[in-house]
Protein backbone atom coordinates (compact mmCIF):
# COMPACT_ATOMS: atom_id res chain seq x y z
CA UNK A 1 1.39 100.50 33.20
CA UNK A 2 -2.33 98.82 33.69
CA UNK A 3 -2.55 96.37 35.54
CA UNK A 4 -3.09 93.62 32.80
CA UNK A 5 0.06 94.78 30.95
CA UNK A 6 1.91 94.25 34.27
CA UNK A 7 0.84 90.16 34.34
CA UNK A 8 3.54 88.70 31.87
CA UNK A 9 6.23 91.00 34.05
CA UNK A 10 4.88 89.27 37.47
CA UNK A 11 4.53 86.30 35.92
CA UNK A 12 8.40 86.46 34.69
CA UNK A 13 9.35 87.87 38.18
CA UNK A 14 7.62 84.76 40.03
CA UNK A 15 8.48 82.41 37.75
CA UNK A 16 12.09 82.77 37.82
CA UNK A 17 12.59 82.95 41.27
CA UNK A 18 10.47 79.71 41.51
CA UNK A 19 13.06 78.37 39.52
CA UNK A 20 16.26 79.42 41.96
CA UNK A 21 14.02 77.68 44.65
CA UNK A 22 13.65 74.50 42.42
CA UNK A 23 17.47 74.72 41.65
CA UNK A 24 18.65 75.49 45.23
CA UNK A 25 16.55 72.52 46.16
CA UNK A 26 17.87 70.04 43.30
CA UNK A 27 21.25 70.84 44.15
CA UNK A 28 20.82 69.55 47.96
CA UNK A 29 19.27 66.49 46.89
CA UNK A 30 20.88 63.57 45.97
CA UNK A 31 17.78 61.58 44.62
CA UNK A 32 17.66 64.56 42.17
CA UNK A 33 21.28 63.27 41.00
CA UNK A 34 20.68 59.58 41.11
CA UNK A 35 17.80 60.74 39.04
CA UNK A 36 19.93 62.18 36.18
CA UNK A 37 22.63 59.13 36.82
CA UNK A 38 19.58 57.12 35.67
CA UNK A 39 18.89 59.44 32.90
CA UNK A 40 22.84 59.26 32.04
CA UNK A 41 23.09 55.87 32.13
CA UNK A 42 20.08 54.98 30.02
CA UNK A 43 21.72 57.14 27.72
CA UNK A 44 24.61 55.51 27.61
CA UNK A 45 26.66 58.44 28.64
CA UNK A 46 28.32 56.49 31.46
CA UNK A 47 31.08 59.29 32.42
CA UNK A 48 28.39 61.57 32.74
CA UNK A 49 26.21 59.06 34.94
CA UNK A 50 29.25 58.71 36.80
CA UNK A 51 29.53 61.95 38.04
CA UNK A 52 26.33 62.59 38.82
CA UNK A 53 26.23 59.62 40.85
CA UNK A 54 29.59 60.41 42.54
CA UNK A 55 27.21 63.87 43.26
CA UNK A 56 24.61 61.95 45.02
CA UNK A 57 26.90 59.84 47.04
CA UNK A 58 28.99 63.12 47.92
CA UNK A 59 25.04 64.67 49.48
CA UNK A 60 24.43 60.90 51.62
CA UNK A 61 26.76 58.05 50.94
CA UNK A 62 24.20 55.40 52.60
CA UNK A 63 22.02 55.51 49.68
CA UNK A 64 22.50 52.30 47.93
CA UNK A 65 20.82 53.01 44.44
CA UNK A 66 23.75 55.38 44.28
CA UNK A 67 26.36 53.10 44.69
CA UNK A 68 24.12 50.41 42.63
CA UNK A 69 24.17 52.95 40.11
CA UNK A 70 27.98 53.40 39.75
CA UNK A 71 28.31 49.65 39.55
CA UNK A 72 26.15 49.43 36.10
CA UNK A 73 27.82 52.62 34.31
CA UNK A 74 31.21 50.58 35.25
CA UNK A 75 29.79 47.25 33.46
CA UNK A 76 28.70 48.78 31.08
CA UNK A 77 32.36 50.29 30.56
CA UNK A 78 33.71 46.70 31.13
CA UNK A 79 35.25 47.77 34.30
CA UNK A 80 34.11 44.46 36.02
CA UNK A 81 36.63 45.77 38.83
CA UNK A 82 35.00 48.51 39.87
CA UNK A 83 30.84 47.26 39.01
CA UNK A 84 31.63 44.59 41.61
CA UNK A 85 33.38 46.97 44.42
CA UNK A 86 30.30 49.18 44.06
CA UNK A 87 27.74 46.48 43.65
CA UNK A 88 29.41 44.91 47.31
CA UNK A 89 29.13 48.68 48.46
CA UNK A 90 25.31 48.75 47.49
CA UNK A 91 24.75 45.86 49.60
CA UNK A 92 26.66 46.84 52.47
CA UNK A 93 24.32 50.08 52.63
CA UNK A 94 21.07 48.43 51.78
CA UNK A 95 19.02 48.54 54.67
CA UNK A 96 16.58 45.98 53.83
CA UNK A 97 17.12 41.95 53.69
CA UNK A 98 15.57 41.82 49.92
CA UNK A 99 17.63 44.49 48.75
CA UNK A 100 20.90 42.78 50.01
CA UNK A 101 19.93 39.42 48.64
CA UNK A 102 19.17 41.04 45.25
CA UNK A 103 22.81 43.13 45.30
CA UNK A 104 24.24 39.46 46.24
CA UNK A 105 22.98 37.69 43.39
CA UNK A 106 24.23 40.38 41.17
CA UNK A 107 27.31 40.31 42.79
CA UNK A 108 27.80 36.48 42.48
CA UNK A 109 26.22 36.55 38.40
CA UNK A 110 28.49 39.28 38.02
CA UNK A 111 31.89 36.81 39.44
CA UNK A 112 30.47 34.14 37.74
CA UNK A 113 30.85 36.59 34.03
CA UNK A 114 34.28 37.27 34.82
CA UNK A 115 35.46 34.26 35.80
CA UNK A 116 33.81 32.62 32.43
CA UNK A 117 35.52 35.63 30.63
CA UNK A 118 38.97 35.12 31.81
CA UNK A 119 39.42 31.65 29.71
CA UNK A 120 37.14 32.79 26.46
């Protein structure tokens, strides 16, 4: 074999284990998860969003966006439950004062909905 007849079969070699390092590296990372959550969600596939969000929380369970994340697939399943326990645990783990403040005021819209709601 010459050596330009051997370039597609390096190539091939290199490229796919550049891809097991890219996977092996995705699956470790839970911004890679929130990620496809996001991806889910705008979807509108919220059980899969769900899951992968459940993935990024099971990697680092102070990362609020996760937990942010489960709260809108659950409104958007009219689970107003389960948006607000996850929207209370997004601001809980929020590091940063605008970040709570912002999780609060969804939190208090999103009481304000369901209290409205309950006599329509």
């Amino acid at each position: 074999m010459d050596s330009i007849s051997a370039v597609p079969v390096l190539f091939s070699l290199f490229s796919s284990k550049l891809e097991q390092q890219v996977h092996n590296k995705r699956k470790t990372n839970p911004w890679y998860f929130i990620m496809l959550g996001n991806e889910a969600t705008k979807a509108d596939n919220q059980r899969e969003a769900i899951a992968l969000f459940r993935q990024a929380l099971a990697l680092d369970s102070n990362i609020h966006e996760a937990w942010f994340g489960l709260a809108k697939s659950h409104f958007a399943l009219n689970n107003n439950i389960k948006a607000a326990q996850y929207l209370e645990r997004a601001r809980r783990t929020a590091s940063l004062l605008p970040d709570k403040e912002r999780y609060q005021h969804k939190l208090s819209a999103l009481n304000q909905l369901t209290r409205v709601c309950r006599h329509c």
